[in-house]
PDB file of N, CA and C in Angstrom:
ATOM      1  N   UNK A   1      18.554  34.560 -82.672  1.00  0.00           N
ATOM      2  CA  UNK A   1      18.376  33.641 -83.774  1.00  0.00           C
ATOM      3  C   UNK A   1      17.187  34.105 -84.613  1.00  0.00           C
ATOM      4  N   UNK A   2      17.197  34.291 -86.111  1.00  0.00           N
ATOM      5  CA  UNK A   2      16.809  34.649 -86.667  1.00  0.00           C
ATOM      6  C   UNK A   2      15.795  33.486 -87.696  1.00  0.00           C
ATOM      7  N   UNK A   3      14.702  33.719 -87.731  1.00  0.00           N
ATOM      8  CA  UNK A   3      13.889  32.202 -88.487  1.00  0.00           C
ATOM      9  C   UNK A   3      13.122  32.895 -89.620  1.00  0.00           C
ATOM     10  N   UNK A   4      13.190  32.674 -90.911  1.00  0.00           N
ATOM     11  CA  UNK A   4      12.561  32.922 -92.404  1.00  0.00           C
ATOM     12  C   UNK A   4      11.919  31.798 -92.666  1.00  0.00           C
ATOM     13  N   UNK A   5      10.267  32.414 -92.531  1.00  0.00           N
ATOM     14  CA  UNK A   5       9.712  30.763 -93.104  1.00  0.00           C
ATOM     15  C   UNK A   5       9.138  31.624 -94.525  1.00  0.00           C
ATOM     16  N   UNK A   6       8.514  31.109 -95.421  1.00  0.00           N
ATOM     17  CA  UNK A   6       7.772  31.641 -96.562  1.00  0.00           C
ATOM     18  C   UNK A   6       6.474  30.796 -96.278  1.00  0.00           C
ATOM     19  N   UNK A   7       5.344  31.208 -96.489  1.00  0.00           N
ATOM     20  CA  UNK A   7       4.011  30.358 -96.267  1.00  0.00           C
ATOM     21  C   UNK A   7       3.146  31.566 -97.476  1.00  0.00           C
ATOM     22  N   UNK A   8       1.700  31.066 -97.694  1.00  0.00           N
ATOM     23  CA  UNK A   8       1.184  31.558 -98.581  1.00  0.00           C
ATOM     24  C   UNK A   8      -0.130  31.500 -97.837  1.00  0.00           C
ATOM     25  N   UNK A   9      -0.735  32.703 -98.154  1.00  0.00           N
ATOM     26  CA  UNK A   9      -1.993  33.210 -97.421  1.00  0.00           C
ATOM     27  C   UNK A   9      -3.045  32.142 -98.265  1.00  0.00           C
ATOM     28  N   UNK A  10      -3.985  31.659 -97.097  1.00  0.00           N
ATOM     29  CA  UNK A  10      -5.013  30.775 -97.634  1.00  0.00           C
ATOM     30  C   UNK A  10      -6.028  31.011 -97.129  1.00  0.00           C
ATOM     31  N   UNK A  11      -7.328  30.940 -97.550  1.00  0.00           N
ATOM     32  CA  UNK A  11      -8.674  31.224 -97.689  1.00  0.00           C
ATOM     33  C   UNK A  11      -9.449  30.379 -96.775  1.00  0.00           C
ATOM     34  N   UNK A  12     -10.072  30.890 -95.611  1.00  0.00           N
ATOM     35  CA  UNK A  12     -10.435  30.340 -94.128  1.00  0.00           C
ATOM     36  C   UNK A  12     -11.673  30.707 -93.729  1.00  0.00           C
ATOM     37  N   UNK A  13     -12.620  29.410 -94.343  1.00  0.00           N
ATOM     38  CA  UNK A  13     -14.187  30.669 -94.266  1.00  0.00           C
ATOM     39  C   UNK A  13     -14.002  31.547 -95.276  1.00  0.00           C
ATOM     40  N   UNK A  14     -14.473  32.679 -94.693  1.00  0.00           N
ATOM     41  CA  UNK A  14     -14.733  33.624 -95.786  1.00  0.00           C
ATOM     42  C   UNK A  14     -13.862  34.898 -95.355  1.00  0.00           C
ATOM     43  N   UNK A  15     -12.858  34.386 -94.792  1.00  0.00           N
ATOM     44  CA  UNK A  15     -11.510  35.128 -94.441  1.00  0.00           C
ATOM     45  C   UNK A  15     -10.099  34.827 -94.865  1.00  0.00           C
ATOM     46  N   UNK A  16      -9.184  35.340 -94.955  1.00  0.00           N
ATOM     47  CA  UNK A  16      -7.897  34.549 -95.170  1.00  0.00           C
ATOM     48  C   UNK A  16      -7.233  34.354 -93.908  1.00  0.00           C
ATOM     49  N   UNK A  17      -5.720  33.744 -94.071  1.00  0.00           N
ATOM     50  CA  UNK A  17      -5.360  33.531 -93.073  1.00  0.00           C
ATOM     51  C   UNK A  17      -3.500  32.843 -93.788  1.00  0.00           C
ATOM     52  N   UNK A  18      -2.767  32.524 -92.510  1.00  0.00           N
ATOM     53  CA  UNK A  18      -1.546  31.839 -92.868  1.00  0.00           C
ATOM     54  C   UNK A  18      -1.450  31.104 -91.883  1.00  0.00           C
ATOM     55  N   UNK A  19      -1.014  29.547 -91.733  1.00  0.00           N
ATOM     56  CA  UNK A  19      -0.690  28.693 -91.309  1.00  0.00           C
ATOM     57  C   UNK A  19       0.719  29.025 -90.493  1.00  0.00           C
ATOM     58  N   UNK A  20       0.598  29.171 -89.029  1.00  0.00           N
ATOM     59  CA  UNK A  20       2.193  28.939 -88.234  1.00  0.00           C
ATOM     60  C   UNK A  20       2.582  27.583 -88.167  1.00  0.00           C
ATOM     61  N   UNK A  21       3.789  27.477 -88.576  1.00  0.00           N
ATOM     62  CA  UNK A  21       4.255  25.693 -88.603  1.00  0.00           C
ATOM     63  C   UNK A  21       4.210  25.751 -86.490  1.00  0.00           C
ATOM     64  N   UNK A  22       3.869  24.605 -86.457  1.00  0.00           N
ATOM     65  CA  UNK A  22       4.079  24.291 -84.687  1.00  0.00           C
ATOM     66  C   UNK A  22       5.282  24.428 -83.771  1.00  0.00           C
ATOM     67  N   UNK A  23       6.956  24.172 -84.547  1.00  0.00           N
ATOM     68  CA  UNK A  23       7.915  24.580 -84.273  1.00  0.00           C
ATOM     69  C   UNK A  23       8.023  25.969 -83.447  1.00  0.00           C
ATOM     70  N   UNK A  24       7.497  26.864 -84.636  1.00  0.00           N
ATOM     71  CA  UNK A  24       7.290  28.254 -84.247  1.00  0.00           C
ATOM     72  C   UNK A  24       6.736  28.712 -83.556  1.00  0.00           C
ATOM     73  N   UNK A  25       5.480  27.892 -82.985  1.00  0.00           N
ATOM     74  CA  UNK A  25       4.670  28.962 -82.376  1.00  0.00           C
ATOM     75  C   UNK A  25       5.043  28.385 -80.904  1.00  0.00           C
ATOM     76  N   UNK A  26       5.546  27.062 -81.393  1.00  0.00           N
ATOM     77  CA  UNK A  26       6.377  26.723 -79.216  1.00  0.00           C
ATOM     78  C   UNK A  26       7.501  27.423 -79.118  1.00  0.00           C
ATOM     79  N   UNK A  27       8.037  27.439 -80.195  1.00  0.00           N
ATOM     80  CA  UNK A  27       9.629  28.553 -80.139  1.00  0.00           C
ATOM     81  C   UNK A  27       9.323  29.713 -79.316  1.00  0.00           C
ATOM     82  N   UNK A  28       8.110  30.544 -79.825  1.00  0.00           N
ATOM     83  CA  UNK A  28       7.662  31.538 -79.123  1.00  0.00           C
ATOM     84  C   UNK A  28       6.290  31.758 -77.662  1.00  0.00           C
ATOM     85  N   UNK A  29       6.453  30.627 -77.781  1.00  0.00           N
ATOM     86  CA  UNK A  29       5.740  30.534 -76.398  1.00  0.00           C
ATOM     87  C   UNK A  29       3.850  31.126 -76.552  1.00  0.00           C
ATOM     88  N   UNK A  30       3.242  30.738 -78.114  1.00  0.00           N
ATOM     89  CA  UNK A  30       2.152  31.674 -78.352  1.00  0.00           C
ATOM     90  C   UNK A  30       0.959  30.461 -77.517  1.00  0.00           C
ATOM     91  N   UNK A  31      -0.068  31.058 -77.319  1.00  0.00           N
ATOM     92  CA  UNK A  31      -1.402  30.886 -76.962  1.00  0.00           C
ATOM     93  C   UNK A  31      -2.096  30.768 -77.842  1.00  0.00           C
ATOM     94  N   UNK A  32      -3.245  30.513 -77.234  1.00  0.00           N
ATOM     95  CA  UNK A  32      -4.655  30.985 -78.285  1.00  0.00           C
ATOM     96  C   UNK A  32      -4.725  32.320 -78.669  1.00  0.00           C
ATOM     97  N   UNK A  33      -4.383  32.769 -77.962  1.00  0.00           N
ATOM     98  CA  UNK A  33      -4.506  34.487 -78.479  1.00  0.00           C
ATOM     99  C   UNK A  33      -3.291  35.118 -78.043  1.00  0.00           C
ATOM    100  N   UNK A  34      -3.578  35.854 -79.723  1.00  0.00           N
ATOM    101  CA  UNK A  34      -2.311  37.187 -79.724  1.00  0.00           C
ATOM    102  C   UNK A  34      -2.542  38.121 -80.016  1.00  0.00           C
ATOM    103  N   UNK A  35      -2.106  39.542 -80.589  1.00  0.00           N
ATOM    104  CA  UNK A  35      -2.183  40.481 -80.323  1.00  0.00           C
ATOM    105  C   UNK A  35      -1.507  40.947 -82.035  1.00  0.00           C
ATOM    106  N   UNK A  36      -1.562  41.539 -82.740  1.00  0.00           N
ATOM    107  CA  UNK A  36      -1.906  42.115 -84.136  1.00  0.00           C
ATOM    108  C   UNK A  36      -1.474  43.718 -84.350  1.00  0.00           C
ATOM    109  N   UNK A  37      -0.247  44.020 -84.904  1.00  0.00           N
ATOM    110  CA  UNK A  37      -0.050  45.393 -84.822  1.00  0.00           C
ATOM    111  C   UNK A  37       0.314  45.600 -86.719  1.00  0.00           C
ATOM    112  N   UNK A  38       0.133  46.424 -87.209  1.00  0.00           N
ATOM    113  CA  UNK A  38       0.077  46.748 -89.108  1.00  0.00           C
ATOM    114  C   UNK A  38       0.835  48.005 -88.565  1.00  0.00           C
ATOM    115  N   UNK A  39       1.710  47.656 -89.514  1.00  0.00           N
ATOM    116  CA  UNK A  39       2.783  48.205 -89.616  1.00  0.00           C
ATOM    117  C   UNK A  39       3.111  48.902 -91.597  1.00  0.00           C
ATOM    118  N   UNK A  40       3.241  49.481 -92.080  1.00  0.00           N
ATOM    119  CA  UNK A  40       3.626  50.063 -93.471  1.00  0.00           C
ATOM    120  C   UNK A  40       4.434  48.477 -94.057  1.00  0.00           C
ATOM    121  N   UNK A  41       3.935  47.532 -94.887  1.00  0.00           N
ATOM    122  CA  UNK A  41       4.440  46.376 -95.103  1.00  0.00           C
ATOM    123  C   UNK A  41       4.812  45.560 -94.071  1.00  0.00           C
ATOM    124  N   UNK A  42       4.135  45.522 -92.870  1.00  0.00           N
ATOM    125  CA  UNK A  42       4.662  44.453 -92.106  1.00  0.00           C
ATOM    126  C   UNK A  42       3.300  44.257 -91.149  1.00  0.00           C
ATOM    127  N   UNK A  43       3.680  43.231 -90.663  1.00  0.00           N
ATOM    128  CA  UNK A  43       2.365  42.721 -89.706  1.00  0.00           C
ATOM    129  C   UNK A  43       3.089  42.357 -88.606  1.00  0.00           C
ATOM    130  N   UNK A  44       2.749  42.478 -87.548  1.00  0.00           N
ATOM    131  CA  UNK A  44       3.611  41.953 -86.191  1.00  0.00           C
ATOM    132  C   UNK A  44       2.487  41.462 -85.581  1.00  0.00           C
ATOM    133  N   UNK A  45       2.891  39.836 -85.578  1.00  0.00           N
ATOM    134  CA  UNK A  45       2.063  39.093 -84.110  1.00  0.00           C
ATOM    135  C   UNK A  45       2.847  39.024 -82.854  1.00  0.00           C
ATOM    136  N   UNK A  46       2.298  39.271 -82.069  1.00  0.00           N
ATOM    137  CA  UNK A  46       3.152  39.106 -80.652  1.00  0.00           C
ATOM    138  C   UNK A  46       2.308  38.127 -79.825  1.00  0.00           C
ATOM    139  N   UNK A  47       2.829  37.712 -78.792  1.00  0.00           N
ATOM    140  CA  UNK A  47       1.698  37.176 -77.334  1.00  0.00           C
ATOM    141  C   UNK A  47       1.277  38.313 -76.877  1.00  0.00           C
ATOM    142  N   UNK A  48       0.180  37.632 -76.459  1.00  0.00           N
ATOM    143  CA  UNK A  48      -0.524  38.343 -75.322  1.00  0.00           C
ATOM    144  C   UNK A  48      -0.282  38.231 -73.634  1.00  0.00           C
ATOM    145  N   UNK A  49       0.217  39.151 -72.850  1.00  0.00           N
ATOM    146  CA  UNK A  49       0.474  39.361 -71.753  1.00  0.00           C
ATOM    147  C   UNK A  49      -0.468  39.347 -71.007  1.00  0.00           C
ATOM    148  N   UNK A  50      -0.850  38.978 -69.808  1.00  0.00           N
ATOM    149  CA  UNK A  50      -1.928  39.334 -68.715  1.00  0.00           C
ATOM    150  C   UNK A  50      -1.595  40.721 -68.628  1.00  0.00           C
ATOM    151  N   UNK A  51      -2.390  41.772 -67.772  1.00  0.00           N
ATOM    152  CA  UNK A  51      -1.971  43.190 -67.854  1.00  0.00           C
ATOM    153  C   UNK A  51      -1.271  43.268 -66.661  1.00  0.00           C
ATOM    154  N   UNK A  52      -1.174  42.407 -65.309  1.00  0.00           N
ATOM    155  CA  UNK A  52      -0.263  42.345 -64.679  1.00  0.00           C
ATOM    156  C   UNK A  52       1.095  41.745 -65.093  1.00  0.00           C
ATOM    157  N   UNK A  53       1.599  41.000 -66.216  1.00  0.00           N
ATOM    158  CA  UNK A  53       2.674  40.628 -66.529  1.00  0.00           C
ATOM    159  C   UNK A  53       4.205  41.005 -65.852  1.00  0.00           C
ATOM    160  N   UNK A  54       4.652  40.234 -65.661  1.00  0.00           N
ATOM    161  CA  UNK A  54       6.023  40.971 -64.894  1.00  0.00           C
ATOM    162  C   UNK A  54       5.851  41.702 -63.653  1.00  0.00           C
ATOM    163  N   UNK A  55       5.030  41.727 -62.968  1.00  0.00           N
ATOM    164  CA  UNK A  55       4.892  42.168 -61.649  1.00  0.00           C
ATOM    165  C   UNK A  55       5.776  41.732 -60.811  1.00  0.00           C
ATOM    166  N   UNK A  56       5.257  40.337 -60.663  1.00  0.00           N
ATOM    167  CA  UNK A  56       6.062  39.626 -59.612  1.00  0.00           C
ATOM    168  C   UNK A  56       7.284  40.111 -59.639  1.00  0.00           C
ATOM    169  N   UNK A  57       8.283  39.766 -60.372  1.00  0.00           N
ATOM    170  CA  UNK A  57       9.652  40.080 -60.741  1.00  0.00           C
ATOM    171  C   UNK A  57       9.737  41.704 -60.302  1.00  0.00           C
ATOM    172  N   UNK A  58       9.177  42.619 -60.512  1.00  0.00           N
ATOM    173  CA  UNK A  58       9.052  44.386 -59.940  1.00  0.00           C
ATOM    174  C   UNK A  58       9.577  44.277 -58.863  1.00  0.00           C
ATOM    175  N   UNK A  59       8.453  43.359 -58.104  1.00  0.00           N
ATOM    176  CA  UNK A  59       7.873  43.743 -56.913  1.00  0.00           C
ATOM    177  C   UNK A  59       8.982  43.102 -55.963  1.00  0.00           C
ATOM    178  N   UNK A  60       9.695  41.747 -56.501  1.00  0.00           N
ATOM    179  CA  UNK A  60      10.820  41.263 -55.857  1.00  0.00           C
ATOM    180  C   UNK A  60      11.842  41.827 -55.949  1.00  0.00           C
ATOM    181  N   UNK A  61      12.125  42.732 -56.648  1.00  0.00           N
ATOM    182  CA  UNK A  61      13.092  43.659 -57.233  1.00  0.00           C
ATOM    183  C   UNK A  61      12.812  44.916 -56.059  1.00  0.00           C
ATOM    184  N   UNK A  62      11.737  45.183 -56.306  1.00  0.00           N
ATOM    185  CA  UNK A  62      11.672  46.842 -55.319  1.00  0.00           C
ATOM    186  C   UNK A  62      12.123  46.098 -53.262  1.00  0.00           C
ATOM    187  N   UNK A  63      11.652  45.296 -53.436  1.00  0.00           N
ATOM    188  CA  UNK A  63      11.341  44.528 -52.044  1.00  0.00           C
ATOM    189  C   UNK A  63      13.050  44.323 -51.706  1.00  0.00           C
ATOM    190  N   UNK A  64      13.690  43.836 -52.828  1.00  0.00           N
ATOM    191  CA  UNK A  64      15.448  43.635 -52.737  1.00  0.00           C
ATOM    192  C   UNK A  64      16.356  45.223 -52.666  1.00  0.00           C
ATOM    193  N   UNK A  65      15.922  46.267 -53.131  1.00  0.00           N
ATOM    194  CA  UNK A  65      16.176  47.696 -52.867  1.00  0.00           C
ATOM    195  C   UNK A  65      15.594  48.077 -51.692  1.00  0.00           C
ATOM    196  N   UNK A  66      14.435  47.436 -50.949  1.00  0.00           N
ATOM    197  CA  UNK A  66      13.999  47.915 -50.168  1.00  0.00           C
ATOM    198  C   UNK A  66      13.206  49.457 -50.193  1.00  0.00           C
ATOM    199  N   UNK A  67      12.460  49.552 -51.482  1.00  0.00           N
ATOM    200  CA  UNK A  67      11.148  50.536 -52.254  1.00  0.00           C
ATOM    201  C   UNK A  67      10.159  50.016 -52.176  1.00  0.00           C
ATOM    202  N   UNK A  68      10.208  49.218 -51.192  1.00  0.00           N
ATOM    203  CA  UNK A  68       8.488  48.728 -51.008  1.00  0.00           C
ATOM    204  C   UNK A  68       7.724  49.280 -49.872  1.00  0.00           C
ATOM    205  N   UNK A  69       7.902  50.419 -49.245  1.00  0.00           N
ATOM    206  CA  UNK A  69       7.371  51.131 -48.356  1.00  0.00           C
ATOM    207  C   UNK A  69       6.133  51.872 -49.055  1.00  0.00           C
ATOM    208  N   UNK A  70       4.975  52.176 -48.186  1.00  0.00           N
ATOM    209  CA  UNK A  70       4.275  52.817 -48.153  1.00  0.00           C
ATOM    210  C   UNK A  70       4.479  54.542 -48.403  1.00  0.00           C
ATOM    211  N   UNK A  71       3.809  54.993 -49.307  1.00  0.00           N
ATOM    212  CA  UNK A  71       4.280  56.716 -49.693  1.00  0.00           C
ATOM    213  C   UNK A  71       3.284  57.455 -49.142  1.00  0.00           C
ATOM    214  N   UNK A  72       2.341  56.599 -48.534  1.00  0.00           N
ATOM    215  CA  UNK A  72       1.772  58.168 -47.797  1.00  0.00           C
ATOM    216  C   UNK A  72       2.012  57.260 -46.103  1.00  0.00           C
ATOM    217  N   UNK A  73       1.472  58.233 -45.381  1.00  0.00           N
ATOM    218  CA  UNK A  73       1.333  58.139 -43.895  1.00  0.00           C
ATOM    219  C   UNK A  73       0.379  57.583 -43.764  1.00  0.00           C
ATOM    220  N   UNK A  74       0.246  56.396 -43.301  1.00  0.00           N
ATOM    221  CA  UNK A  74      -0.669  55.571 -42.477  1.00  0.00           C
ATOM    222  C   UNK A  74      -1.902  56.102 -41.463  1.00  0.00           C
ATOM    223  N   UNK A  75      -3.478  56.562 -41.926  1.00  0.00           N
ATOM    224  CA  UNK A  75      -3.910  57.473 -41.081  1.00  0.00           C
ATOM    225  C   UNK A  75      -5.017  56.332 -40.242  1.00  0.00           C
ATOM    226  N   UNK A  76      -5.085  56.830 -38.934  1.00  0.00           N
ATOM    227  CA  UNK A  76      -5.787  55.640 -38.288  1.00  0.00           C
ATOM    228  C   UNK A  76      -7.529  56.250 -37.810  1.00  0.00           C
ATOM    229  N   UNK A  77      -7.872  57.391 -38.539  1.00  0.00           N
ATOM    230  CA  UNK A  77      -8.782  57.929 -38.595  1.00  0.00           C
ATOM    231  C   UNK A  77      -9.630  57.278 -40.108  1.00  0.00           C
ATOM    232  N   UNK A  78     -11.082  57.493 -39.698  1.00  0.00           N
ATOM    233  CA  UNK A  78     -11.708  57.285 -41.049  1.00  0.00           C
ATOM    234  C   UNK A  78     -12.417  58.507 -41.609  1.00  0.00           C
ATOM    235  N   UNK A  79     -12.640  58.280 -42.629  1.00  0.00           N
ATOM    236  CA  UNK A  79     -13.464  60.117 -42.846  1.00  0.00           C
ATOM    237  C   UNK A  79     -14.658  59.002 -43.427  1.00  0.00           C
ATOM    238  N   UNK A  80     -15.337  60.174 -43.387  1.00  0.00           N
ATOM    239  CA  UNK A  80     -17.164  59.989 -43.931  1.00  0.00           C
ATOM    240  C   UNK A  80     -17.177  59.502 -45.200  1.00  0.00           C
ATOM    241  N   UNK A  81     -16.281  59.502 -45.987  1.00  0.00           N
ATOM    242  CA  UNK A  81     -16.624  58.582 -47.274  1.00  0.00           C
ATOM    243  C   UNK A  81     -15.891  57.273 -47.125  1.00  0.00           C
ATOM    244  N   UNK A  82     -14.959  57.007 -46.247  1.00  0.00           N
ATOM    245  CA  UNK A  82     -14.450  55.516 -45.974  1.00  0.00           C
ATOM    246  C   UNK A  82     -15.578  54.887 -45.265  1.00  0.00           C
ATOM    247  N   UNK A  83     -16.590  55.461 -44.300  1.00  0.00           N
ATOM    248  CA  UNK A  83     -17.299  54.842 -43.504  1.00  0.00           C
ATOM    249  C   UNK A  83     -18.305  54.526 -44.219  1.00  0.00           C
ATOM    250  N   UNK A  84     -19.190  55.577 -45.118  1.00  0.00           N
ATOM    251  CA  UNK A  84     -20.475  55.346 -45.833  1.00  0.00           C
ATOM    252  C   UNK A  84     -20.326  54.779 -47.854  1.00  0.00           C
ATOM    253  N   UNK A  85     -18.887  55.040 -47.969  1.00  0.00           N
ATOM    254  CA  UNK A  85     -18.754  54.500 -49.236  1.00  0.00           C
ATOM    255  C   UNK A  85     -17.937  53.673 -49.860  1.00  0.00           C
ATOM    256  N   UNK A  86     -17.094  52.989 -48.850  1.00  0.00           N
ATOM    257  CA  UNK A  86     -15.927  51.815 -49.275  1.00  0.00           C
ATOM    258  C   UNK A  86     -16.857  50.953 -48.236  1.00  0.00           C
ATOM    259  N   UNK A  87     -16.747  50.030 -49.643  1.00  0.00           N
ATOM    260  CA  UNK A  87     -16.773  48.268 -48.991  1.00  0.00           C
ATOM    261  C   UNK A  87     -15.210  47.774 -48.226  1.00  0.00           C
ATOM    262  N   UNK A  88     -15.432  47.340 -47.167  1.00  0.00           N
ATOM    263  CA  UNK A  88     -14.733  46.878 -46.358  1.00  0.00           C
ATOM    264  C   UNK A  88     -14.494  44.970 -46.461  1.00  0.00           C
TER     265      UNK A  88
END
């Protein structure tokens, strides 16, 4: 579904700005903060994602293929920088 609003840039402080009608911005699920990409005549607002976003869903996914194994070998030795330089 496709939505055309027309709005007119207005003067905010000593910045401009455009008004999102409220419809829109629950339509899209926005926050306090978003994210700003300029484009050659276009502006794209998007949401902002946590940087884990969509994990969960991966991880239930790899776990349902059964790709959730460990890729290296499990070593039951410590070396001298696990002992004197990882917090435990």
């Amino acid at each position: 579904m496709t939505t055309t609003v027309k709005t007119k840039i207005v003067r905010i402080g000593n910045s401009q700005g455009i008004r999102i009608p409220k419809s829109i911005l629950e339509q899209l699920g926005f926050s306090e903060e978003v994210e700003l990409e300029v484009l050659p005549d276009q502006l794209i607002i998007r949401s902002v994602h946590s940087p884990r976003y969509g994990w969960e869903a991966q991880f239930e996914a790899m776990a349902k293929a059964e790709d959730d194994q460990l890729l290296d070998e499990e070593t039951l030795t410590l070396t001298e920088w696990d002992e004197t330089e990882w917090e435990w």
